[in-house]
C-alpha atoms as a PDB file:
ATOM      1  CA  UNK A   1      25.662 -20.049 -17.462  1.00  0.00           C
ATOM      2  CA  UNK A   2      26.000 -21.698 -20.787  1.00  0.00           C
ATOM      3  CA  UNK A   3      26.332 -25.360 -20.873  1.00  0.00           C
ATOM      4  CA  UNK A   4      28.228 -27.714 -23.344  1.00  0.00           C
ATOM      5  CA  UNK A   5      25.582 -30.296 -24.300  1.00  0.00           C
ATOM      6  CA  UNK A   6      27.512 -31.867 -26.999  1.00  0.00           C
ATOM      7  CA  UNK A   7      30.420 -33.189 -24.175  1.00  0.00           C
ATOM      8  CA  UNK A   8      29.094 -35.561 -22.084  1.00  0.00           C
ATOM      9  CA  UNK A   9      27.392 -37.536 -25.301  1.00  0.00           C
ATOM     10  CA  UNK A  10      30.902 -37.419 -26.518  1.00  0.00           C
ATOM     11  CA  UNK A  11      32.142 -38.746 -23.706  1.00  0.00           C
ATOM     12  CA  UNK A  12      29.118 -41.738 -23.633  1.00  0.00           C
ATOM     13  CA  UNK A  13      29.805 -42.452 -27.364  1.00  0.00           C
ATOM     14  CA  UNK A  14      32.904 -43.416 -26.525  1.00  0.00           C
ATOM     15  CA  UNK A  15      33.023 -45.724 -24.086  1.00  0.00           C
ATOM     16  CA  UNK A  16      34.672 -42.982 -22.039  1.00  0.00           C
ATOM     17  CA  UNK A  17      32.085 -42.724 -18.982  1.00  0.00           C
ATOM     18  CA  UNK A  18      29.421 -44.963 -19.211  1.00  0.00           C
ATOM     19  CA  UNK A  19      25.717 -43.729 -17.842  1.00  0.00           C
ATOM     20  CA  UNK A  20      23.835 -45.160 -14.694  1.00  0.00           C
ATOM     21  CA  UNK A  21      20.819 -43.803 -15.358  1.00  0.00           C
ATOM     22  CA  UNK A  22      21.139 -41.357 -12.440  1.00  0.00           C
ATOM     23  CA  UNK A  23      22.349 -37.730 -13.231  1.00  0.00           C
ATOM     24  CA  UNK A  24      26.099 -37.191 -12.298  1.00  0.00           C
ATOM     25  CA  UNK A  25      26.602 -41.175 -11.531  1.00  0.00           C
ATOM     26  CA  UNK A  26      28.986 -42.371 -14.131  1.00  0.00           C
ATOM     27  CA  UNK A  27      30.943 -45.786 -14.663  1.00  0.00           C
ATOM     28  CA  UNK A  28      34.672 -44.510 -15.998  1.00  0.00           C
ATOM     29  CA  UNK A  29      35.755 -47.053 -18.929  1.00  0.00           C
ATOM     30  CA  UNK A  30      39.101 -47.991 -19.440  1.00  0.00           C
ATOM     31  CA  UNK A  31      40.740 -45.067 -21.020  1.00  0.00           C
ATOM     32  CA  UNK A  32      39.248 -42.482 -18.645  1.00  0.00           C
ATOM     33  CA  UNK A  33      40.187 -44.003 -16.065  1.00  0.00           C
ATOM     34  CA  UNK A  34      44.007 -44.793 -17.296  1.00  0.00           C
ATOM     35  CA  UNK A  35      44.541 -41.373 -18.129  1.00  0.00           C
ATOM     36  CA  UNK A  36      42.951 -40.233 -14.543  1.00  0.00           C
ATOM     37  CA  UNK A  37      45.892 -42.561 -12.903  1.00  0.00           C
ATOM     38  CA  UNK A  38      48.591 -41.193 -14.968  1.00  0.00           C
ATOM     39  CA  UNK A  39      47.234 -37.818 -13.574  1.00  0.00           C
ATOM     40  CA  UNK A  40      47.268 -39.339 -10.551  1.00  0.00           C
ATOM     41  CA  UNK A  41      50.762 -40.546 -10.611  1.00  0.00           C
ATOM     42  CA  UNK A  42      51.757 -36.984 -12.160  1.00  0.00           C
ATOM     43  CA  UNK A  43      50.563 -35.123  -9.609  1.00  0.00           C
ATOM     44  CA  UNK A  44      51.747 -37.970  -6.582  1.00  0.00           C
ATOM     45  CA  UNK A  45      55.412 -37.201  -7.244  1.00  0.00           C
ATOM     46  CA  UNK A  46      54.701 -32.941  -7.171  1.00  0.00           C
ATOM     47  CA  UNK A  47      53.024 -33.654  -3.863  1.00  0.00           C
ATOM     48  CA  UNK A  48      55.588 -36.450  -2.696  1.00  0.00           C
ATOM     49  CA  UNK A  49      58.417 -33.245  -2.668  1.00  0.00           C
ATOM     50  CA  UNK A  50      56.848 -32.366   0.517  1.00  0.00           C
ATOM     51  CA  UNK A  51      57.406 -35.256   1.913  1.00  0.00           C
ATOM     52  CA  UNK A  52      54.202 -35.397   3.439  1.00  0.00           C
ATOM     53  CA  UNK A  53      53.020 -38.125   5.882  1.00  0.00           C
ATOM     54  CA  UNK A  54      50.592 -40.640   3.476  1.00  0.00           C
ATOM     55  CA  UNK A  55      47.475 -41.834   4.844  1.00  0.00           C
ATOM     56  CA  UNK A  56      44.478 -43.290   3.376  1.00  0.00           C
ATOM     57  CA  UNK A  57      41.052 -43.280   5.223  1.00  0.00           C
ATOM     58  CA  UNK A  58      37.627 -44.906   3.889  1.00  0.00           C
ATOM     59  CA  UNK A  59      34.855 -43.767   1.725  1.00  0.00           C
ATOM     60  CA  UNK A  60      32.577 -42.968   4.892  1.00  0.00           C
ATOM     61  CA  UNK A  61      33.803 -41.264   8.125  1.00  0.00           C
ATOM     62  CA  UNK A  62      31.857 -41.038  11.513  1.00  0.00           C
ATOM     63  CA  UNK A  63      28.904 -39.164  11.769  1.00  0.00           C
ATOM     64  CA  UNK A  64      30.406 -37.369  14.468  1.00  0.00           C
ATOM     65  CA  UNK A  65      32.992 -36.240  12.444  1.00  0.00           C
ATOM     66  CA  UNK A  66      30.690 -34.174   9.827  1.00  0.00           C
ATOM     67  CA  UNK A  67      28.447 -32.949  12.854  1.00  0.00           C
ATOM     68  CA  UNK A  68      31.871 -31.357  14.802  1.00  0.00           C
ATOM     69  CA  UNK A  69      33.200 -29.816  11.684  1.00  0.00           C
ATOM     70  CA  UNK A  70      30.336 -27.537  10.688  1.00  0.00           C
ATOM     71  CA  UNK A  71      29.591 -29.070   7.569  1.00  0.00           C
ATOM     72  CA  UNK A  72      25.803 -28.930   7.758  1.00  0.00           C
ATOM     73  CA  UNK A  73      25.805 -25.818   8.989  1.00  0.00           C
ATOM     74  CA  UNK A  74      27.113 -24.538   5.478  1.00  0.00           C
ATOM     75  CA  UNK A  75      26.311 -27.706   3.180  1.00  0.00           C
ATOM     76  CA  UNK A  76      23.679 -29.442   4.512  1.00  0.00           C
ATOM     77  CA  UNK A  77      22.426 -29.966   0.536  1.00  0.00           C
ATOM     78  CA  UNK A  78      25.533 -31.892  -0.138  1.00  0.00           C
ATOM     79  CA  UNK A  79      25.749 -34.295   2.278  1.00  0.00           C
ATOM     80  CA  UNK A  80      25.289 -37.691   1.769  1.00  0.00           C
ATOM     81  CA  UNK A  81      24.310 -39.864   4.936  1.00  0.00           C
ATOM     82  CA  UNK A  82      24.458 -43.430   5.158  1.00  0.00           C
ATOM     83  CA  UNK A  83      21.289 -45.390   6.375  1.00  0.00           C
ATOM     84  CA  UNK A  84      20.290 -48.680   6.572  1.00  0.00           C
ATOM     85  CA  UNK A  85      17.529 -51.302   7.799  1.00  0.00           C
ATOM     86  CA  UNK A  86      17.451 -52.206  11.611  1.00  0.00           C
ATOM     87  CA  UNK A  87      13.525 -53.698  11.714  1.00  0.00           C
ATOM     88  CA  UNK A  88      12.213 -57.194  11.966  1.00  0.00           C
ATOM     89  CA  UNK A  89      10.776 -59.850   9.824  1.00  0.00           C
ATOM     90  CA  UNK A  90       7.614 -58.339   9.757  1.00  0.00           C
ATOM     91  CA  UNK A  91       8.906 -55.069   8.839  1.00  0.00           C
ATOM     92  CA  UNK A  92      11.199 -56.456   6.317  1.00  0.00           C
ATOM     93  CA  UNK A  93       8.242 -57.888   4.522  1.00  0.00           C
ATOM     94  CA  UNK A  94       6.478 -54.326   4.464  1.00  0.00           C
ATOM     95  CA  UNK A  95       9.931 -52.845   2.790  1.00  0.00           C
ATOM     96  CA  UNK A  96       9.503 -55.733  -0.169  1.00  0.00           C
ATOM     97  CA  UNK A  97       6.325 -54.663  -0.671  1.00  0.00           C
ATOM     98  CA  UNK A  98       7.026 -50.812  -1.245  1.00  0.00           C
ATOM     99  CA  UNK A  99      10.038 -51.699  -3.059  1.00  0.00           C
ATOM    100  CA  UNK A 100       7.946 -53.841  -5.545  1.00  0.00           C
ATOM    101  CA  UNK A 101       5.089 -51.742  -5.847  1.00  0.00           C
ATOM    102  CA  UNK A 102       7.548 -48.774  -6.487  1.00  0.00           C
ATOM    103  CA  UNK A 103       6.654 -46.674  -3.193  1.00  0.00           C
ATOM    104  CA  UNK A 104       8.578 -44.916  -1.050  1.00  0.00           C
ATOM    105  CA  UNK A 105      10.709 -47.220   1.324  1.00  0.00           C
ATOM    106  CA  UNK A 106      12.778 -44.991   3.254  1.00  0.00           C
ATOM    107  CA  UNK A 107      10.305 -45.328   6.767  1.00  0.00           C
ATOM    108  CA  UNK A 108      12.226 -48.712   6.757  1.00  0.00           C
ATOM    109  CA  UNK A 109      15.631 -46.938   7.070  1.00  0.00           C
ATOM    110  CA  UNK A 110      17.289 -46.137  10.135  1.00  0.00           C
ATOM    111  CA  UNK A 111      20.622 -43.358  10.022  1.00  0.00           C
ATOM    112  CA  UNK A 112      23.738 -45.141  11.036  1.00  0.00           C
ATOM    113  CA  UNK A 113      27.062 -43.942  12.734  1.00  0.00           C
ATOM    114  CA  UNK A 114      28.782 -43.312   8.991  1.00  0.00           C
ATOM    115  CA  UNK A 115      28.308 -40.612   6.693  1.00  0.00           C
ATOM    116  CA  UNK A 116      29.586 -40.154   3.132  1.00  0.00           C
ATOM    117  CA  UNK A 117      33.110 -38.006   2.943  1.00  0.00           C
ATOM    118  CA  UNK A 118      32.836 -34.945   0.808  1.00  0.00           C
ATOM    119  CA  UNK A 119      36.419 -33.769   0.965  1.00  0.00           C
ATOM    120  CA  UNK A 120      39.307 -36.183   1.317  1.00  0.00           C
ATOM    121  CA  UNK A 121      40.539 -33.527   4.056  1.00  0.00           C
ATOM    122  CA  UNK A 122      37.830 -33.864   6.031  1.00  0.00           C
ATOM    123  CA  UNK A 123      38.904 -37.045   8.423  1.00  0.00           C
ATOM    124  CA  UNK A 124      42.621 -35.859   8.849  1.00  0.00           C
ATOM    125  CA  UNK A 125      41.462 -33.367  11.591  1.00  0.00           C
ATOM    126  CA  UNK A 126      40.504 -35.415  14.082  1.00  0.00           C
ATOM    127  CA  UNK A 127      43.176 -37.579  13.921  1.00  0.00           C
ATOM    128  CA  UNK A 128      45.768 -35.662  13.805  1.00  0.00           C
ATOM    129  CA  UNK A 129      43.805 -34.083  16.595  1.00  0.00           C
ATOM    130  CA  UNK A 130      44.610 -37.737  18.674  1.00  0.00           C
ATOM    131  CA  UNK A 131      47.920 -38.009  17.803  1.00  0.00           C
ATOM    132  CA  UNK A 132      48.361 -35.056  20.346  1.00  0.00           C
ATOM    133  CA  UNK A 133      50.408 -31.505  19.735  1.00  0.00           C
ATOM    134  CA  UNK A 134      51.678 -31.018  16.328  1.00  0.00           C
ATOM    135  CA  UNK A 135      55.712 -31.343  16.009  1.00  0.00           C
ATOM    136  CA  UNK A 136      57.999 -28.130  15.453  1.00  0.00           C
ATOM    137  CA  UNK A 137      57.414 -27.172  11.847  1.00  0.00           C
ATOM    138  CA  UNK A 138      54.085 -28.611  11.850  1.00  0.00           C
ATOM    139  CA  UNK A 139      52.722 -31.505   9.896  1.00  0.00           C
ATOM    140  CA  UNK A 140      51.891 -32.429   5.828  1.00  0.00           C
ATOM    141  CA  UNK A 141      49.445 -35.175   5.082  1.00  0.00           C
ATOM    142  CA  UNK A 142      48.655 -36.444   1.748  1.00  0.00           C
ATOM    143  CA  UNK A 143      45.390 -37.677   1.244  1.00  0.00           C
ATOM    144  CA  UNK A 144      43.394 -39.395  -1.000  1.00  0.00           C
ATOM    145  CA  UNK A 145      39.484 -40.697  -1.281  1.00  0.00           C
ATOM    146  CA  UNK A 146      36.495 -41.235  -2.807  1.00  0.00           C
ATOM    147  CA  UNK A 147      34.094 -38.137  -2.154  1.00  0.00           C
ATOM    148  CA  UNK A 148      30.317 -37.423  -2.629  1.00  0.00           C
ATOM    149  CA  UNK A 149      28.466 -34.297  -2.741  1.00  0.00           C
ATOM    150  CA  UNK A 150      24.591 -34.601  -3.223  1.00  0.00           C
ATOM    151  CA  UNK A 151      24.859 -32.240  -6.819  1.00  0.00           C
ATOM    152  CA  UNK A 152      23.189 -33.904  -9.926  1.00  0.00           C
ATOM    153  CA  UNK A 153      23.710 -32.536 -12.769  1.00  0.00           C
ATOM    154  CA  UNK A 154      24.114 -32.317 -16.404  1.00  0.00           C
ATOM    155  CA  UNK A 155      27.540 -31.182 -16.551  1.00  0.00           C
ATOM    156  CA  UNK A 156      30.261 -34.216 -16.582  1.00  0.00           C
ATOM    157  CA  UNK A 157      32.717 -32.056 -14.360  1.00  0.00           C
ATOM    158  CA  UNK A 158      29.629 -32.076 -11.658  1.00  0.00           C
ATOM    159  CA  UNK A 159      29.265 -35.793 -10.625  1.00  0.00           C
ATOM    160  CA  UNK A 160      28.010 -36.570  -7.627  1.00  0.00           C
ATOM    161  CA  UNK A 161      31.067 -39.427  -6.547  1.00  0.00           C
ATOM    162  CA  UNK A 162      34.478 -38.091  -7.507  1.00  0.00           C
ATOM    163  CA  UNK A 163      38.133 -38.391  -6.321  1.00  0.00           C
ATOM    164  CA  UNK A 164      40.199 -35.707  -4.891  1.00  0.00           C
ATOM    165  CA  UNK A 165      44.406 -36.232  -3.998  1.00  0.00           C
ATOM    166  CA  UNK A 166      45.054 -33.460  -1.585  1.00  0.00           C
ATOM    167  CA  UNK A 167      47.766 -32.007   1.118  1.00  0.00           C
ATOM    168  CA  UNK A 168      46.770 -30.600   3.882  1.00  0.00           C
ATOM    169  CA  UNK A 169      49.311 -28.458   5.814  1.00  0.00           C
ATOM    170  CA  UNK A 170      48.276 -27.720  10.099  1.00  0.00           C
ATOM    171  CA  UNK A 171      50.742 -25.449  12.099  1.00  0.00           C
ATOM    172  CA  UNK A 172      51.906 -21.628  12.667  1.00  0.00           C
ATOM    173  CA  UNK A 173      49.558 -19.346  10.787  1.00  0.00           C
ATOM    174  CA  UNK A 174      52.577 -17.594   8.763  1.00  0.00           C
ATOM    175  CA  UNK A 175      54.354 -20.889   7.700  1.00  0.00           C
ATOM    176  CA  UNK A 176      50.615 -21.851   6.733  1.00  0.00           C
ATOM    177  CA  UNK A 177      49.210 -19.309   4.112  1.00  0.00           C
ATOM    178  CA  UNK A 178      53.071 -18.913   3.183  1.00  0.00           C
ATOM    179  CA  UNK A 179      52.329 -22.672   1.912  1.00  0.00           C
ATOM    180  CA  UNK A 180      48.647 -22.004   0.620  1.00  0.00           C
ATOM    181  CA  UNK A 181      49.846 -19.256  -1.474  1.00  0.00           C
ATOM    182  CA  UNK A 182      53.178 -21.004  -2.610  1.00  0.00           C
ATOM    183  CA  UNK A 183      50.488 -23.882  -3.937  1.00  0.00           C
ATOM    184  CA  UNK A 184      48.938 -21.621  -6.265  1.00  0.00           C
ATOM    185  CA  UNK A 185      50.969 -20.807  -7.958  1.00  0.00           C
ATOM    186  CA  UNK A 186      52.881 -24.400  -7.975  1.00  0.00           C
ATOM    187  CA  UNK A 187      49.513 -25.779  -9.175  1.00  0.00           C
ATOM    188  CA  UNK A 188      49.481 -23.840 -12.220  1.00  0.00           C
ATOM    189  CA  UNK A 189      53.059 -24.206 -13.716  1.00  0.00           C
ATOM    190  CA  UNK A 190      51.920 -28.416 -12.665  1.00  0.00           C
ATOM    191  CA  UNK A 191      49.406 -28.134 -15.071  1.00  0.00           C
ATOM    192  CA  UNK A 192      50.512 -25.932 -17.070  1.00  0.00           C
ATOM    193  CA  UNK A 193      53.401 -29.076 -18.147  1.00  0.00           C
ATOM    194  CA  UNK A 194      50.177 -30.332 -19.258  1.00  0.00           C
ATOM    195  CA  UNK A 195      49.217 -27.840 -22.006  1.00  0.00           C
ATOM    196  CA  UNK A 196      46.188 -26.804 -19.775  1.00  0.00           C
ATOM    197  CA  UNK A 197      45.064 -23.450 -19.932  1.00  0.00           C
ATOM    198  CA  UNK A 198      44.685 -22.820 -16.599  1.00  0.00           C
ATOM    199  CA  UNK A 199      43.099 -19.635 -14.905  1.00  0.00           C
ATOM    200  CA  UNK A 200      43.499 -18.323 -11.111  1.00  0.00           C
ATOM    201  CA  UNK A 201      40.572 -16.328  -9.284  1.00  0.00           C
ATOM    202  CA  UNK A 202      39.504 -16.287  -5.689  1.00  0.00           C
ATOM    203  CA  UNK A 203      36.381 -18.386  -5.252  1.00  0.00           C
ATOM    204  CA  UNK A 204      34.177 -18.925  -2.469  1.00  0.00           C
ATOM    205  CA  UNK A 205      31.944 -22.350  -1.779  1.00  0.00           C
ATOM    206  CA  UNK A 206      28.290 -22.965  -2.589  1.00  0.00           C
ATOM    207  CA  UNK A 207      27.137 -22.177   1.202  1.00  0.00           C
ATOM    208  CA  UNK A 208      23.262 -22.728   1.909  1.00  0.00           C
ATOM    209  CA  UNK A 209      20.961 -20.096   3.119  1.00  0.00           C
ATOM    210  CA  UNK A 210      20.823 -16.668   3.399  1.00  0.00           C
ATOM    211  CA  UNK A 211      23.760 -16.680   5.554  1.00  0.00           C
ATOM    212  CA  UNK A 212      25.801 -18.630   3.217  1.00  0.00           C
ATOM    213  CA  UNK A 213      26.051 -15.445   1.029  1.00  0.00           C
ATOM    214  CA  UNK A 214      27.327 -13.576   3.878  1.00  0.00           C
ATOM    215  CA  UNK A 215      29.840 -16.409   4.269  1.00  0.00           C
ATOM    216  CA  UNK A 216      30.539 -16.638   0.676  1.00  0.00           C
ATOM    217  CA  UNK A 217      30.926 -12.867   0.061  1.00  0.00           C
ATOM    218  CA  UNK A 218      33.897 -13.214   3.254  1.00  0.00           C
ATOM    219  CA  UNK A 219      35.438 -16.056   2.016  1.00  0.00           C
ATOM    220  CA  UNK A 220      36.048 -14.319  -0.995  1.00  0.00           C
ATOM    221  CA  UNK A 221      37.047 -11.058   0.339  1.00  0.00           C
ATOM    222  CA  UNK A 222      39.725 -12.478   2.572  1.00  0.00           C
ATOM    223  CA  UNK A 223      40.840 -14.638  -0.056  1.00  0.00           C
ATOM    224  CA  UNK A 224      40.511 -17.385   1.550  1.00  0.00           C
ATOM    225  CA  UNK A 225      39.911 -20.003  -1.351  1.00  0.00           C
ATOM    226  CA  UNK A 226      41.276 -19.885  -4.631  1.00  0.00           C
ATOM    227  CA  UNK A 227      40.695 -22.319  -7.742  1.00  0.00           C
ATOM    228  CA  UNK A 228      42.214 -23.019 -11.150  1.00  0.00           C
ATOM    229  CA  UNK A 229      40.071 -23.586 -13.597  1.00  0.00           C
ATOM    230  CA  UNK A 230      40.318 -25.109 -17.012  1.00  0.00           C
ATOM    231  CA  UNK A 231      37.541 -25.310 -20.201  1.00  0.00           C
ATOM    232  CA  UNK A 232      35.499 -28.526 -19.814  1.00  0.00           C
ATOM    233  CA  UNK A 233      31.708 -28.390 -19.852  1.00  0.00           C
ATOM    234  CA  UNK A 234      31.138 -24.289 -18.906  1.00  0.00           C
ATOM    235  CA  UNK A 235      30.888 -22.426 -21.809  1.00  0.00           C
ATOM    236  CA  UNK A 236      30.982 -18.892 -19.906  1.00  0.00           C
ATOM    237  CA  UNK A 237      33.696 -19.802 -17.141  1.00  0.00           C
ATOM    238  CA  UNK A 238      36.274 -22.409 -16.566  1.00  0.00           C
ATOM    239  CA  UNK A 239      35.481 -25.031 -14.110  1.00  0.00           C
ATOM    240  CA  UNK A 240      37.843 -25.709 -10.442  1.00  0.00           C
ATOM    241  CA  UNK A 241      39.694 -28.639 -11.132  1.00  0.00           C
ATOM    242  CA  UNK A 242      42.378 -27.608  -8.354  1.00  0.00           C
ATOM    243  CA  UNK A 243      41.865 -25.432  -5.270  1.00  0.00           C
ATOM    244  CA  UNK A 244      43.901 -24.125  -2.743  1.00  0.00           C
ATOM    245  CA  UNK A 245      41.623 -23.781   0.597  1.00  0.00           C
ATOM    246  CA  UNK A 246      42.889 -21.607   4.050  1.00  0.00           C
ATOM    247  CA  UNK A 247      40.883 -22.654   7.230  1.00  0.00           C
ATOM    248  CA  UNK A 248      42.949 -20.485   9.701  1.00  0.00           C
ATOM    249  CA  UNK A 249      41.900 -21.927  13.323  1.00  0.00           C
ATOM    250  CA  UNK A 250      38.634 -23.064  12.236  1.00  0.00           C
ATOM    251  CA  UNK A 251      39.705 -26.957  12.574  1.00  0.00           C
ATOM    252  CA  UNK A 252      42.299 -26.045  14.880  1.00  0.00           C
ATOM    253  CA  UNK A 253      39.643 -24.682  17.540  1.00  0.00           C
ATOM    254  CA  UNK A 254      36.868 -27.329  16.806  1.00  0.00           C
ATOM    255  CA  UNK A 255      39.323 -30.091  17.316  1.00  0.00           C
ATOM    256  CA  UNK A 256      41.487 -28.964  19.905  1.00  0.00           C
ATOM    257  CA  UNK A 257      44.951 -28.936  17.480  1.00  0.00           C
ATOM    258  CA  UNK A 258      47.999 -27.047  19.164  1.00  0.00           C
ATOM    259  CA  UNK A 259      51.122 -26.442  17.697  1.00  0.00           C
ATOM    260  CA  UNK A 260      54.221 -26.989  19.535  1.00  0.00           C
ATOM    261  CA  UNK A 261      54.141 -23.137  21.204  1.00  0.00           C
ATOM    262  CA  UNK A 262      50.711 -23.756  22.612  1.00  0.00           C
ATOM    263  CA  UNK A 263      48.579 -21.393  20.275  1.00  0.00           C
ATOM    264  CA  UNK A 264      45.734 -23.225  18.117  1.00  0.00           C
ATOM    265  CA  UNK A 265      46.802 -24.353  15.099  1.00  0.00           C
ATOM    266  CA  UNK A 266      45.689 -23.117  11.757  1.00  0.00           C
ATOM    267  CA  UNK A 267      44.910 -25.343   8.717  1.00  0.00           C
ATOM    268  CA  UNK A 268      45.191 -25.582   4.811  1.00  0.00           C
ATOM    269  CA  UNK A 269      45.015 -27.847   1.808  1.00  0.00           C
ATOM    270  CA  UNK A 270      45.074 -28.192  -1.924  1.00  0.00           C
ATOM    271  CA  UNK A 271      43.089 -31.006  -3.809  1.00  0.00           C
ATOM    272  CA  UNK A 272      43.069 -32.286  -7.109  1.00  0.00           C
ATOM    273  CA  UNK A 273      39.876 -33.318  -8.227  1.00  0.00           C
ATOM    274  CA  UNK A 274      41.079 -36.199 -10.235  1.00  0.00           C
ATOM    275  CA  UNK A 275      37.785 -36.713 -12.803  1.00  0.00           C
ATOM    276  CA  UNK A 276      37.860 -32.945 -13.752  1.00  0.00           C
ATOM    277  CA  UNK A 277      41.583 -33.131 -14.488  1.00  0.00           C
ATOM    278  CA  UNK A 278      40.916 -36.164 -16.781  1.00  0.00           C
ATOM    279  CA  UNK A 279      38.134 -34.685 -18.316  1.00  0.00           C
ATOM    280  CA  UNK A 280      39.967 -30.971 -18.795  1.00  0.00           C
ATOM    281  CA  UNK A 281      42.891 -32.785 -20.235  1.00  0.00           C
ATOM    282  CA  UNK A 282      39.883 -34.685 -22.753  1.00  0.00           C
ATOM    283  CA  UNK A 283      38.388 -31.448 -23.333  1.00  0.00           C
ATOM    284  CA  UNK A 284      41.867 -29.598 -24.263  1.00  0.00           C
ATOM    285  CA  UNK A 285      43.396 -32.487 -26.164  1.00  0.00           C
ATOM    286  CA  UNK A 286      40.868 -34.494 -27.660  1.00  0.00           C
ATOM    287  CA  UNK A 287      39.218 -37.845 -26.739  1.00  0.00           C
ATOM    288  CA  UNK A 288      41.861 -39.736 -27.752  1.00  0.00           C
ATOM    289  CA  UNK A 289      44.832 -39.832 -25.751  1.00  0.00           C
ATOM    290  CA  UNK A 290      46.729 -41.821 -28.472  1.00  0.00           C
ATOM    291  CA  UNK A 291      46.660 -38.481 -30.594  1.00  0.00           C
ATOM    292  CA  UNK A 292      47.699 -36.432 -27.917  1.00  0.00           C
ATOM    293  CA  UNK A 293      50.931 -33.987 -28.119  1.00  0.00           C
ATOM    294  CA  UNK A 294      54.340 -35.747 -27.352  1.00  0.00           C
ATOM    295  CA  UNK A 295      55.130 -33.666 -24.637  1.00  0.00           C
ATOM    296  CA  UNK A 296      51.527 -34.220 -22.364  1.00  0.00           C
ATOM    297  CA  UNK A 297      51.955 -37.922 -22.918  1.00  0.00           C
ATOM    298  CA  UNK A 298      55.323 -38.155 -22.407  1.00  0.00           C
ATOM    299  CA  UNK A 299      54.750 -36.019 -19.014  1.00  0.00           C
ATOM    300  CA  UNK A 300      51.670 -38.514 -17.987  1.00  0.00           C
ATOM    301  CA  UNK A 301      53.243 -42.040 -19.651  1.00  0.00           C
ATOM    302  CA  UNK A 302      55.936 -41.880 -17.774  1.00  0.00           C
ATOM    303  CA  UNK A 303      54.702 -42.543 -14.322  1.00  0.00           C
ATOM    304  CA  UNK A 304      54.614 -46.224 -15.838  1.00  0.00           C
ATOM    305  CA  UNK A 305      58.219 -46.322 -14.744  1.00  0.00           C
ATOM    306  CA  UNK A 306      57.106 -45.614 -11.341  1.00  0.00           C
ATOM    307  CA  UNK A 307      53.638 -47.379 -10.571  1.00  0.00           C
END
């Protein structure tokens, strides 16, 4: 697959991202990152029509939390654990020297209770797991975090710390993929008001392993995940920058969620990955918003009235 290798200089030149010296690590200057909140704000008032229940959770999540959910048993290449140094003076001493002699230091490191989140979906299920049975009708939380996925890369639209804004919708199976499948095709008249030229197709995630293929080649056959994609960096094929995911009673059995008739509840969401966006509407538009058409700006400038 083809790769744009004129973009992301583009993009350094200027001042857009700004370059960390570690591949898919960027710093977002100021007009990236104004144009990503007027996204952000765009897409907040679509989602806010559910009238979903907002919460907010950290960067990291308990370790517990990743090991429950299955994560490493499909992405253990992506995720990012947090670890830290527990030794003594003596031992604090040896981890100077490595560090200044440019060895390895990570004997010094111990794993702690947090781990990195690599979906902004992924803490909701345990608590909404605490709060007990789910109401009649279910529940809708918005979301939104910080995520990393261990992926360097080349491509801009492939960083390894990114932001997604996503709903996630737990209850009756029916009134769930009724509400996946309703998303889809909300997502793409959303950014569609944005002159995007948005594509659907069924997707399935990069699982590890020889058995992730298996996975994969399910995942796509049931149609259980479908993406948008736009032009950014991928000459060949656009690149996700929404998708609509369907769990069933994956989460709902792990985590013990009912619904209000007893049966285990299934799960969905749809996330915006908030840099893509940015960088799709850069990509489509130009890299100066200034010069953008009246209707995209006048669609993204006017969630000033409402920050």
């Amino acid at each position: 697959m083809a790769l744009d290798e004129t973009l992301l200089p583009a993009l350094l030149d200027q001042g857009l991202l700004i370059d960390t010296g570690v591949p898919g690590l960027y710093c977002r200057g100021a007009i990236f990152e104004d144009v990503l909140q007027r996204f952000d704000a765009f897409a907040g008032r679509a989602l806010a029509a559910e009238s979903p229940e907002v919460v907010r959770f950290p960067p990291v999540m308990p370790r517990r939390t990743l090991e429950r959910s299955g994560y490493l048993k499909s992405f253990p290449h992506l995720a990012g654990t947090v670890f830290t140094y527990t030794g003594d003076e003596q031992g604090h001493a040896d981890l100077l020297s490595r560090v200044e002699a440019g060895a390895d230091w990570s004997s010094s490191q111990s794993m702690t209770e947090v781990v990195l989140v690599p979906a902004a979906c992924y803490p909701v299920y345990p608590a909404v797991a605490a709060a007990g049975t789910l109401p009649p009708g279910g529940r809708t939380l918005e979301v939104a975090s910080y995520c990393f996925r261990h992926e360097p890369s080349a491509d801009p639209a492939r960083m390894q710390s990114f932001r997604m804004h996503e709903l996630v919708r737990l209850g009756e199976p029916s009134v769930v993929d009724a509400w996946r499948r309703s998303w889809i095709t909300r997502g793409l008249e959303l950014l569609g008001q944005l002159g995007l030229a948005v594509a659907e197709a069924p997707a399935n995630d990069p699982f590890f392993g020889r058995g992730g293929r298996l996975l994969a080649t399910n995942q796509r056959a049931a149609e259980l995940k479908f993406e948008l994609l736009a032009p950014i960096a991928q000459s060949a094929e656009g690149t996700a920058i929404m998708s609509v995911n369907y769990h069933q009673d994956h989460f709902g059995t792990i985590y013990g969620i009912r619904t209000a008739d007893g049966e285990v509840a299934h799960s969905a969401c749809l996330g915006f990955g908030l840099e893509r966006v940015t960088l799709a509407l850069l990509v489509r538009h130009g890299l100066e918003p200034a010069r953008w058409p009246d209707e995209v700006r006048h669609a993204l400038w006017e969630s000033e009235a409402t920050r």
